[in-house]
PDB file of N, CA and C in Angstrom:
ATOM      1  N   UNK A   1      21.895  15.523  28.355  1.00  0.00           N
ATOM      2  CA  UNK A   1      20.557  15.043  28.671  1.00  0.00           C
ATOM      3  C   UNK A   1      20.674  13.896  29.667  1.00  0.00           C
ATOM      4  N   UNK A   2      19.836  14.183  30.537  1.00  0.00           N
ATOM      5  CA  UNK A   2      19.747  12.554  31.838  1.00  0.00           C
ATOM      6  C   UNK A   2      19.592  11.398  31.118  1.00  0.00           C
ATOM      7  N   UNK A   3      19.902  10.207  31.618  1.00  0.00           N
ATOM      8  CA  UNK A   3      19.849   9.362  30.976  1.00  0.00           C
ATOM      9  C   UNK A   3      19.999   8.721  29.622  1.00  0.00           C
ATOM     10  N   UNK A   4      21.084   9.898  28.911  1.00  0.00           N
ATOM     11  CA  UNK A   4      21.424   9.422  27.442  1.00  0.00           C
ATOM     12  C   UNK A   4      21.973   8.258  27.505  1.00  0.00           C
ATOM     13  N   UNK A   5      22.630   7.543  27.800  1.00  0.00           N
ATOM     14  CA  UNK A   5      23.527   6.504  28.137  1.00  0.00           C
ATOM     15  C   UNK A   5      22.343   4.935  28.448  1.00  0.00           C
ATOM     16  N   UNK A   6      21.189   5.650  29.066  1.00  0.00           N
ATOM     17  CA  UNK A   6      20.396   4.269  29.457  1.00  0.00           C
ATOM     18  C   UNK A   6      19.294   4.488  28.075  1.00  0.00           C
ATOM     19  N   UNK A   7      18.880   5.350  27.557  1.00  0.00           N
ATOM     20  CA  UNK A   7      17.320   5.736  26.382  1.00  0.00           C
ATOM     21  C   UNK A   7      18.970   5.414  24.973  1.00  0.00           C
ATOM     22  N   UNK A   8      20.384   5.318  24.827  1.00  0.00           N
ATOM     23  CA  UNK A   8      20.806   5.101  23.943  1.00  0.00           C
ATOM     24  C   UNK A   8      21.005   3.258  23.933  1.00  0.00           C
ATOM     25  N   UNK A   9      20.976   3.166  24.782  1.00  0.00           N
ATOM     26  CA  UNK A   9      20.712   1.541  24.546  1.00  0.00           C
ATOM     27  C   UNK A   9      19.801   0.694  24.643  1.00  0.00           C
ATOM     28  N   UNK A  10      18.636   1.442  24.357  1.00  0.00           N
ATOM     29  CA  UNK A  10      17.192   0.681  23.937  1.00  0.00           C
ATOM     30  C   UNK A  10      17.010   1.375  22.860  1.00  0.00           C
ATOM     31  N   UNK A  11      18.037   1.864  22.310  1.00  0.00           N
ATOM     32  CA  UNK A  11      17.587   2.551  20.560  1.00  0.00           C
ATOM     33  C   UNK A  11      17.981   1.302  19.792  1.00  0.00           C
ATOM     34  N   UNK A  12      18.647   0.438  19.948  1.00  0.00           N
ATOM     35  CA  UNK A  12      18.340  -1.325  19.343  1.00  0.00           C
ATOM     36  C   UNK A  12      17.274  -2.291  19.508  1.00  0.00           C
ATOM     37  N   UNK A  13      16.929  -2.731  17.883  1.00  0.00           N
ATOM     38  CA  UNK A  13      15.504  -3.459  18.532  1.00  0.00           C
ATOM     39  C   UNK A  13      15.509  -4.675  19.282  1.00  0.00           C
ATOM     40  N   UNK A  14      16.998  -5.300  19.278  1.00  0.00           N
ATOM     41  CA  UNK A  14      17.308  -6.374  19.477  1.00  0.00           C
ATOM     42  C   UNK A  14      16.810  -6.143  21.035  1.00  0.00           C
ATOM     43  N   UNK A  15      17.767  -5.581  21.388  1.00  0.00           N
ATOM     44  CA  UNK A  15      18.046  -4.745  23.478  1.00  0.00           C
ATOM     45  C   UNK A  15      16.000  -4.704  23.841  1.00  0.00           C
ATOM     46  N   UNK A  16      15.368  -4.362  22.560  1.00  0.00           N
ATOM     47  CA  UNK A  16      14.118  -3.430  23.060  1.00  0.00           C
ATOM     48  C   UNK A  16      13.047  -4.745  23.170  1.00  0.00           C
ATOM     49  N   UNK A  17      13.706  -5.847  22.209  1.00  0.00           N
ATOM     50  CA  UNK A  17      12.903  -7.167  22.517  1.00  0.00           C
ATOM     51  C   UNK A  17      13.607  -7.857  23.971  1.00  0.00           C
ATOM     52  N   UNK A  18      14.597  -7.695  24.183  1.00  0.00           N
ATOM     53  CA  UNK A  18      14.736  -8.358  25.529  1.00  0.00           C
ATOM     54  C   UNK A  18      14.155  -7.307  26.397  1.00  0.00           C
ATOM     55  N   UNK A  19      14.058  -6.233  26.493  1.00  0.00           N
ATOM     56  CA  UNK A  19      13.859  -5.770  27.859  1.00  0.00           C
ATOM     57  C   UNK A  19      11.946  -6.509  27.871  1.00  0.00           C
ATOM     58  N   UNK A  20      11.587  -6.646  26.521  1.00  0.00           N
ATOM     59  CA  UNK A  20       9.949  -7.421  26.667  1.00  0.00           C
ATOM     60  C   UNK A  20      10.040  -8.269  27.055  1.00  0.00           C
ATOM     61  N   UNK A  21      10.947  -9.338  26.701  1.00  0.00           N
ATOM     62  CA  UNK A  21      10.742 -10.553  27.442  1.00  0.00           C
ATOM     63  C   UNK A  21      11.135 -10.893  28.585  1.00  0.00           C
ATOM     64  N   UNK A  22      12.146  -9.848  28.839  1.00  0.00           N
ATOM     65  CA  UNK A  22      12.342 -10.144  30.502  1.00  0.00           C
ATOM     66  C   UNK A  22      11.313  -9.179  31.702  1.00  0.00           C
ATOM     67  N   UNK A  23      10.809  -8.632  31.009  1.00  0.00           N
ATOM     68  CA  UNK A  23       9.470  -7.743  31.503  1.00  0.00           C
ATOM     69  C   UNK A  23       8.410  -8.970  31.910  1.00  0.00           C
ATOM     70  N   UNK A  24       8.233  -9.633  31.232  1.00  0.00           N
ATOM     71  CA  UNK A  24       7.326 -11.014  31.320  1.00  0.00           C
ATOM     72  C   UNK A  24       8.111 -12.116  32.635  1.00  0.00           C
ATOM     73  N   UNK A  25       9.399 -12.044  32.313  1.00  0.00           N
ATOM     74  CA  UNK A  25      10.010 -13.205  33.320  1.00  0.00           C
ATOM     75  C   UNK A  25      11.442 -13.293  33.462  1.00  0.00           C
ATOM     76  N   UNK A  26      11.714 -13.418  34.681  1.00  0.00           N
ATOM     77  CA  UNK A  26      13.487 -13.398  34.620  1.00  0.00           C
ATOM     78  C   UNK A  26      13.897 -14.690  33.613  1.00  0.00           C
ATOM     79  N   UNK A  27      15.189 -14.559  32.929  1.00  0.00           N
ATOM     80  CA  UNK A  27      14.905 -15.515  31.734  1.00  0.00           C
ATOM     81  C   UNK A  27      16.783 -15.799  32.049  1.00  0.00           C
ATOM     82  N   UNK A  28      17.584 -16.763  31.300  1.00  0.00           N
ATOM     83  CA  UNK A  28      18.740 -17.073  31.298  1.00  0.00           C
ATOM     84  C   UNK A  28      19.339 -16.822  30.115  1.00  0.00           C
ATOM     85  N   UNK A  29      20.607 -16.583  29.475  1.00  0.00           N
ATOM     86  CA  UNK A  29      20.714 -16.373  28.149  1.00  0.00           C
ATOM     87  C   UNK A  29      20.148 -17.219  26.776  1.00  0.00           C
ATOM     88  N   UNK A  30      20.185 -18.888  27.554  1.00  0.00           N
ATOM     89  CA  UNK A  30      19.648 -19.693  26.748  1.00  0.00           C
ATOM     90  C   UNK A  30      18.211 -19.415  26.242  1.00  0.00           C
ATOM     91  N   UNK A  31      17.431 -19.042  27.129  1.00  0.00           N
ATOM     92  CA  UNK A  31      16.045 -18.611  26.799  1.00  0.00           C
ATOM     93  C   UNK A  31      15.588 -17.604  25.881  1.00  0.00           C
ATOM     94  N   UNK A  32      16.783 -16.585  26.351  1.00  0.00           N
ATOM     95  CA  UNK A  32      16.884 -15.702  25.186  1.00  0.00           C
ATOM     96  C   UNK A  32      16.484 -15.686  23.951  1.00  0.00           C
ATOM     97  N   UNK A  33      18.057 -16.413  23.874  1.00  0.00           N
ATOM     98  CA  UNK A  33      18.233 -16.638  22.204  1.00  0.00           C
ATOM     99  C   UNK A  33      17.184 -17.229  21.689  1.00  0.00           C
ATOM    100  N   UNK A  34      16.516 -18.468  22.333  1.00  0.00           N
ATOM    101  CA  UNK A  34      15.344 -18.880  21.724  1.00  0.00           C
ATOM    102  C   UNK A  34      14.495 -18.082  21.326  1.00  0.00           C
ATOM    103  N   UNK A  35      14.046 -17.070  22.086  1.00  0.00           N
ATOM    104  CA  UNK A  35      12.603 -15.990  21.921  1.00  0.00           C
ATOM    105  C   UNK A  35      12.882 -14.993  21.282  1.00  0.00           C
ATOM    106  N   UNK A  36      14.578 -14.951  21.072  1.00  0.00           N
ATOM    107  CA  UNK A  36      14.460 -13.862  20.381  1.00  0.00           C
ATOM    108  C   UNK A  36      15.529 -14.346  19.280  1.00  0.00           C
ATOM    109  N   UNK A  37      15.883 -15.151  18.825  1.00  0.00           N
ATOM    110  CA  UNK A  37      16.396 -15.923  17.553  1.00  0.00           C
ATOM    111  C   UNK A  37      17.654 -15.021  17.576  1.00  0.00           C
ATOM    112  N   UNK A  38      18.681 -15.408  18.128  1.00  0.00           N
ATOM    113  CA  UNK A  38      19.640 -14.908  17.477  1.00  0.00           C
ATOM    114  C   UNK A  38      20.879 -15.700  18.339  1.00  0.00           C
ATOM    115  N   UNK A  39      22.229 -15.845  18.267  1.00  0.00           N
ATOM    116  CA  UNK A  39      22.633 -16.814  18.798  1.00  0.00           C
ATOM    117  C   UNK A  39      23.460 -15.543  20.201  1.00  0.00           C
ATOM    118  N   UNK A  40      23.958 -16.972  20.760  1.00  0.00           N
ATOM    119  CA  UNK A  40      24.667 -16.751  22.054  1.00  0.00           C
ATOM    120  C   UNK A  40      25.480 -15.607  22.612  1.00  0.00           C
ATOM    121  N   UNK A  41      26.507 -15.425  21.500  1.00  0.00           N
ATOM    122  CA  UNK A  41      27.284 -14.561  21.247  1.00  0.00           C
ATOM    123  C   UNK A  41      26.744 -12.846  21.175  1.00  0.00           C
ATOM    124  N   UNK A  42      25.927 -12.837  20.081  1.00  0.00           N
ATOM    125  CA  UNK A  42      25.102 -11.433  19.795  1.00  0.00           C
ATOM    126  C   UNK A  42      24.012 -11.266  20.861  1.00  0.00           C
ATOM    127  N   UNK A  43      23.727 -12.391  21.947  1.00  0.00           N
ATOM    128  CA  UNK A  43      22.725 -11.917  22.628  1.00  0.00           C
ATOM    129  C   UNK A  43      23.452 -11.274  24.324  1.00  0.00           C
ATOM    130  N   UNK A  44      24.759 -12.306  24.441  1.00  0.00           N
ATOM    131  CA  UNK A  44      25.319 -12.118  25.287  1.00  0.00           C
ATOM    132  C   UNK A  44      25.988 -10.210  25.105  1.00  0.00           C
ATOM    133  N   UNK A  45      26.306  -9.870  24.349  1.00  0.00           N
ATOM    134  CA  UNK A  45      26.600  -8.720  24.408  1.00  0.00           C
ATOM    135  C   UNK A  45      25.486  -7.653  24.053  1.00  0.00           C
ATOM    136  N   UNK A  46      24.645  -7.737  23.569  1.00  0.00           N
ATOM    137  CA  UNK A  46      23.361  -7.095  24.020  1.00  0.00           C
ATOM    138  C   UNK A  46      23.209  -7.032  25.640  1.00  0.00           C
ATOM    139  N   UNK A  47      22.941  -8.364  26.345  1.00  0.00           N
ATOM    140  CA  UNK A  47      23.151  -7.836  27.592  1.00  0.00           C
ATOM    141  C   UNK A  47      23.829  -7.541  28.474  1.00  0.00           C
ATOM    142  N   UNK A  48      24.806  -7.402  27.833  1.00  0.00           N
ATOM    143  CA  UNK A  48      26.002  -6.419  28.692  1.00  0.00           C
ATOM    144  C   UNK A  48      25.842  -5.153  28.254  1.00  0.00           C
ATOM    145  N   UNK A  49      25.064  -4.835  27.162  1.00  0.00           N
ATOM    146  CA  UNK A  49      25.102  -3.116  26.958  1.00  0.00           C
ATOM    147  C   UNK A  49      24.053  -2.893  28.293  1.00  0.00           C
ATOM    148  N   UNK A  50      22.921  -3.700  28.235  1.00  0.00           N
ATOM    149  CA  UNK A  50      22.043  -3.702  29.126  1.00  0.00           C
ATOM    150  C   UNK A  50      22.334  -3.418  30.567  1.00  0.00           C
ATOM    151  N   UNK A  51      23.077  -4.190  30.993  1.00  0.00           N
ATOM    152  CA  UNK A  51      23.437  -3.956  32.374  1.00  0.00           C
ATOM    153  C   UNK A  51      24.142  -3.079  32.749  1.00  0.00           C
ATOM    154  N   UNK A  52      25.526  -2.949  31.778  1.00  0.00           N
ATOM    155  CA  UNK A  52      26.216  -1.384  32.018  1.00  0.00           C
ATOM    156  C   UNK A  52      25.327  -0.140  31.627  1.00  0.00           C
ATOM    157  N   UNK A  53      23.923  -0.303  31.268  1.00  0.00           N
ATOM    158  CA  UNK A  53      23.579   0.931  31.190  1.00  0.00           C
ATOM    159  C   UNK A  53      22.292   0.781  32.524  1.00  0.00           C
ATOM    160  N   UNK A  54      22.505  -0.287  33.182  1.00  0.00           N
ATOM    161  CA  UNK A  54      22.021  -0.478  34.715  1.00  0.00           C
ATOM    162  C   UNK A  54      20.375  -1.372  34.536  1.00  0.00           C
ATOM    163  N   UNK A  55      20.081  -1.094  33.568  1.00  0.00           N
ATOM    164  CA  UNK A  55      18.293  -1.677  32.356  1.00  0.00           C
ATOM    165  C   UNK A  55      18.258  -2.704  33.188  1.00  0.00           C
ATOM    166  N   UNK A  56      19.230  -3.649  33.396  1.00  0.00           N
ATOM    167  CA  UNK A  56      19.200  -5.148  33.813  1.00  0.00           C
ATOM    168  C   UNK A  56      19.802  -6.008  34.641  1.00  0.00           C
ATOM    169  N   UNK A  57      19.253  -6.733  35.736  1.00  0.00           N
ATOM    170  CA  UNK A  57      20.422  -7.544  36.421  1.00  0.00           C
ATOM    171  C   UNK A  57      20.611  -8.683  36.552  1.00  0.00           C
ATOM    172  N   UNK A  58      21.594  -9.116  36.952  1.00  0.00           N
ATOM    173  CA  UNK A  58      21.430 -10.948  36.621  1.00  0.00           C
ATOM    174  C   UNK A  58      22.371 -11.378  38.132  1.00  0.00           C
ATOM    175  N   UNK A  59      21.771 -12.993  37.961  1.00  0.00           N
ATOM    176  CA  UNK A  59      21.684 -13.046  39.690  1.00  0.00           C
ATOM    177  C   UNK A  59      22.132 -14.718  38.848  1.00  0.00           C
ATOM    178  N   UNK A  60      23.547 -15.230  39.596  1.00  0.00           N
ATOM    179  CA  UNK A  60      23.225 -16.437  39.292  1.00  0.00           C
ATOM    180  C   UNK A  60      22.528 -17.510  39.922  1.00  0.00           C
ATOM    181  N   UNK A  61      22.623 -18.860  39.292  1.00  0.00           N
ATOM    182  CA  UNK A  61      21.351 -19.407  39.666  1.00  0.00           C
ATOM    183  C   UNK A  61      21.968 -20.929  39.097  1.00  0.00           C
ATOM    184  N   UNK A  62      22.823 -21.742  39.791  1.00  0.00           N
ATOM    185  CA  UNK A  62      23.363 -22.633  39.548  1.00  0.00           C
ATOM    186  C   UNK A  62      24.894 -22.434  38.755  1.00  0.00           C
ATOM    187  N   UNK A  63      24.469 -22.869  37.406  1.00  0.00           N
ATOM    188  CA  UNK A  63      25.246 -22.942  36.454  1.00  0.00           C
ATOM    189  C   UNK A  63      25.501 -21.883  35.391  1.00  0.00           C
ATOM    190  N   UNK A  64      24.075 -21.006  35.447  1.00  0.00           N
ATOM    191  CA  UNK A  64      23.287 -20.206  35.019  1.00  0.00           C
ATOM    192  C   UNK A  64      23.199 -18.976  35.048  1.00  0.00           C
ATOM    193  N   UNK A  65      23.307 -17.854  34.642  1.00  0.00           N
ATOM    194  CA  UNK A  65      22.792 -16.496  34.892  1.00  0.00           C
ATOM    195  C   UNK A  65      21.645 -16.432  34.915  1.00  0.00           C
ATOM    196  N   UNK A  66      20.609 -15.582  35.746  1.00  0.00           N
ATOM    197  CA  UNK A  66      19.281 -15.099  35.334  1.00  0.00           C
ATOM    198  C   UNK A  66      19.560 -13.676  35.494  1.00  0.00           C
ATOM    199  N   UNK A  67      18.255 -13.139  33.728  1.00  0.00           N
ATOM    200  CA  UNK A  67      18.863 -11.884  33.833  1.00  0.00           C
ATOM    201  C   UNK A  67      17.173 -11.432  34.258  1.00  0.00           C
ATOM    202  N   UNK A  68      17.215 -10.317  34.784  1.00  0.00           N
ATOM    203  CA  UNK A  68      15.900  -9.694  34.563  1.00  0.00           C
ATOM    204  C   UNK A  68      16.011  -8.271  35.016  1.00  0.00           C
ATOM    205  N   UNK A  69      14.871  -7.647  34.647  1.00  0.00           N
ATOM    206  CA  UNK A  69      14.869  -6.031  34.611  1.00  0.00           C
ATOM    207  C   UNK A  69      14.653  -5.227  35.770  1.00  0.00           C
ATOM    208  N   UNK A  70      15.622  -3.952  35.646  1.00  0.00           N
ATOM    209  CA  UNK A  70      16.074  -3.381  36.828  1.00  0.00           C
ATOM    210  C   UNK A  70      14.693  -2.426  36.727  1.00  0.00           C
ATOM    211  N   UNK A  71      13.660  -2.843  37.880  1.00  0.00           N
ATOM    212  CA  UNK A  71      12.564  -1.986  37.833  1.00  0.00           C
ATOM    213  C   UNK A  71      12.587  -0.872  38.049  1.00  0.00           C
ATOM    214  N   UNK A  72      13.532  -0.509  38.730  1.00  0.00           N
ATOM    215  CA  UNK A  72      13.232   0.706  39.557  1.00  0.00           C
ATOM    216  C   UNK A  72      14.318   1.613  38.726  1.00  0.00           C
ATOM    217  N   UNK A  73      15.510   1.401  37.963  1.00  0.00           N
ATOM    218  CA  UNK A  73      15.344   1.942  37.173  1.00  0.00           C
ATOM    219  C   UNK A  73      14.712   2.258  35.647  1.00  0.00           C
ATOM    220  N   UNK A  74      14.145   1.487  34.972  1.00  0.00           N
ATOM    221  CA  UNK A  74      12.857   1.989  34.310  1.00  0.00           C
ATOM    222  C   UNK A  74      11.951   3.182  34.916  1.00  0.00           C
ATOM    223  N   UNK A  75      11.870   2.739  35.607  1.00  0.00           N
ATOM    224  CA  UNK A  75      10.528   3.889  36.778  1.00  0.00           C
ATOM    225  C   UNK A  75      11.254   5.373  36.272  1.00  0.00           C
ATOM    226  N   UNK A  76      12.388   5.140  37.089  1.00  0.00           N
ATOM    227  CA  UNK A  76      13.222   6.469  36.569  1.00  0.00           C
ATOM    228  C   UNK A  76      13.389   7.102  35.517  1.00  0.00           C
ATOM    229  N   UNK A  77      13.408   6.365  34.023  1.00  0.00           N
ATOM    230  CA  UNK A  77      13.554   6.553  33.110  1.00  0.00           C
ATOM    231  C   UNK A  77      12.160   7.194  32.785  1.00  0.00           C
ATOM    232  N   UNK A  78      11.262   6.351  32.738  1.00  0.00           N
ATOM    233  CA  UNK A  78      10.077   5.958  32.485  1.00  0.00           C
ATOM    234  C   UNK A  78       9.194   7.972  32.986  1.00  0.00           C
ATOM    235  N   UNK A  79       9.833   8.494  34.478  1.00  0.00           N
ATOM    236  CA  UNK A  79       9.575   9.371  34.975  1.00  0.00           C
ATOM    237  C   UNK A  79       9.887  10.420  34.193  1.00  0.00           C
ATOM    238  N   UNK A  80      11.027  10.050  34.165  1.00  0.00           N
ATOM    239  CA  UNK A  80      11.698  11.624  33.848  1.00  0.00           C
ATOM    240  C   UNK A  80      11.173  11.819  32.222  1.00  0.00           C
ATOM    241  N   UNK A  81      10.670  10.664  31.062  1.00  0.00           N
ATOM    242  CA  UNK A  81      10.652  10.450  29.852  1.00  0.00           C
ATOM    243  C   UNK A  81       9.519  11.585  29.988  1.00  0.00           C
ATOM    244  N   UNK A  82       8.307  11.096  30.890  1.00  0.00           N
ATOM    245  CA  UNK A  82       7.141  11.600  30.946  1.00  0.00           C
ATOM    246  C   UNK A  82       6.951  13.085  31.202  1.00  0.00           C
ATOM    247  N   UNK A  83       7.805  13.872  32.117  1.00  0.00           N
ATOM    248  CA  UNK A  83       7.886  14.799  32.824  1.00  0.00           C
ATOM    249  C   UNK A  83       8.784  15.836  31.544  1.00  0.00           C
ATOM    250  N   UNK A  84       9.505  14.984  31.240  1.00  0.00           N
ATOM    251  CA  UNK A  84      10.237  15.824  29.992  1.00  0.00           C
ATOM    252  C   UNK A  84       9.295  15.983  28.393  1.00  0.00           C
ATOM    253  N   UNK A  85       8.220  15.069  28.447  1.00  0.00           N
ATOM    254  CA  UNK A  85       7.187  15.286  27.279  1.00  0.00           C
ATOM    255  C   UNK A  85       6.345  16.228  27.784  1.00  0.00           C
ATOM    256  N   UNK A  86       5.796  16.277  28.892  1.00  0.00           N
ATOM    257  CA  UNK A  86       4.621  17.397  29.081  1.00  0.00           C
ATOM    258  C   UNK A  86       5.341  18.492  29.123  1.00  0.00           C
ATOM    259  N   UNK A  87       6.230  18.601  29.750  1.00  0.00           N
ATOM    260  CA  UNK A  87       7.142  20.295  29.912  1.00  0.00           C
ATOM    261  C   UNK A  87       7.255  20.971  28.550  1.00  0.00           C
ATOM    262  N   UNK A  88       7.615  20.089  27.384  1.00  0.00           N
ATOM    263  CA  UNK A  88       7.999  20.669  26.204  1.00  0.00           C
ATOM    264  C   UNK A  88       6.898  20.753  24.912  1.00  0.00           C
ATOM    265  N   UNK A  89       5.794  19.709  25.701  1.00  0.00           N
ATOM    266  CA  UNK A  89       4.286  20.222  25.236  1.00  0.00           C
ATOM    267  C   UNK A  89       3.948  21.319  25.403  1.00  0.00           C
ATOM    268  N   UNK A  90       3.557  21.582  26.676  1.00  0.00           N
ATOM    269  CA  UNK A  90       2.943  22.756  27.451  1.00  0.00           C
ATOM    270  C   UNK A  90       3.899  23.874  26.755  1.00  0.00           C
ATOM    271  N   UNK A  91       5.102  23.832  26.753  1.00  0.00           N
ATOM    272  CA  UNK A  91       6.193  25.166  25.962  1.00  0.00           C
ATOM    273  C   UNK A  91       5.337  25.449  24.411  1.00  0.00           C
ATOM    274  N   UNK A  92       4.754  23.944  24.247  1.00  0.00           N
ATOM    275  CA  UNK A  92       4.675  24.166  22.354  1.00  0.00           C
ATOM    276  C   UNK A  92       3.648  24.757  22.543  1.00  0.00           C
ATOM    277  N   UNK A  93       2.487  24.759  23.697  1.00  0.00           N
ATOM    278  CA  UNK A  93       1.287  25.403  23.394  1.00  0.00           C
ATOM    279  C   UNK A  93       1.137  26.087  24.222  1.00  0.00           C
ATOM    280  N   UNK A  94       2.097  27.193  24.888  1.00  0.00           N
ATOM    281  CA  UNK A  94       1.883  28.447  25.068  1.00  0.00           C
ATOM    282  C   UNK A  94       2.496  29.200  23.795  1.00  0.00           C
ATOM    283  N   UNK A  95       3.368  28.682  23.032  1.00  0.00           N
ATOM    284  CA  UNK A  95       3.902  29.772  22.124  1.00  0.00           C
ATOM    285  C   UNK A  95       2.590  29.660  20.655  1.00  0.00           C
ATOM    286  N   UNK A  96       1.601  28.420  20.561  1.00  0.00           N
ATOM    287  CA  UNK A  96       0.498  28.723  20.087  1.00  0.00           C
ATOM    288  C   UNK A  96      -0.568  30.079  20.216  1.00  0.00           C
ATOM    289  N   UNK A  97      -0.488  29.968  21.220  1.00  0.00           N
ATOM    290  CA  UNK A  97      -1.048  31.024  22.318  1.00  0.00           C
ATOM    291  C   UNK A  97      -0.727  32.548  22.028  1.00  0.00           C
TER     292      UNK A  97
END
């Protein structure tokens, strides 16, 4: 399946609250952890699943990482998610038929 690798690492709710908050604003790890309560360590490797599955990028910024979300792939995801629900609708209701 396309994109198993990027729809298997937003099957964590942890991953599925950052991609919200960085949807809102490019954010740094410190910010993170705040908004999403959990410490440094467990958030930092959350977003490395993130980025190796391309979700996210980070740009530094001093001292700092900023991470924020790879739009354009979402779009992609986001496309094909959509295109792959109506196809297998439309299958369920011709065999109604």
């Amino acid at each position: 399946m396309p994109y198993e690798h990027e729809l298997k690492s937003l099957s964590n709710p942890i991953r599925q609250s950052v991609i919200n908050e960085l949807a809102q604003r490019p954010m740094s790890v410190r910010e993170l952890t705040v908004k999403i309560d959990v410490s440094q360590p467990v958030m930092s490797q959350h977003l490395k699943v993130l980025k190796e599955a391309g979700l996210i990028e980070v740009r530094p910024e001093g001292t700092r990482n900023i991470y924020c979300v790879n739009k354009e792939k979402l779009e992609e995801i986001r496309a094909f998610w959509t295109a792959h629900w109506s196809n297998l609708l439309a299958s369920l209701n011709e065999q109604k038929e």
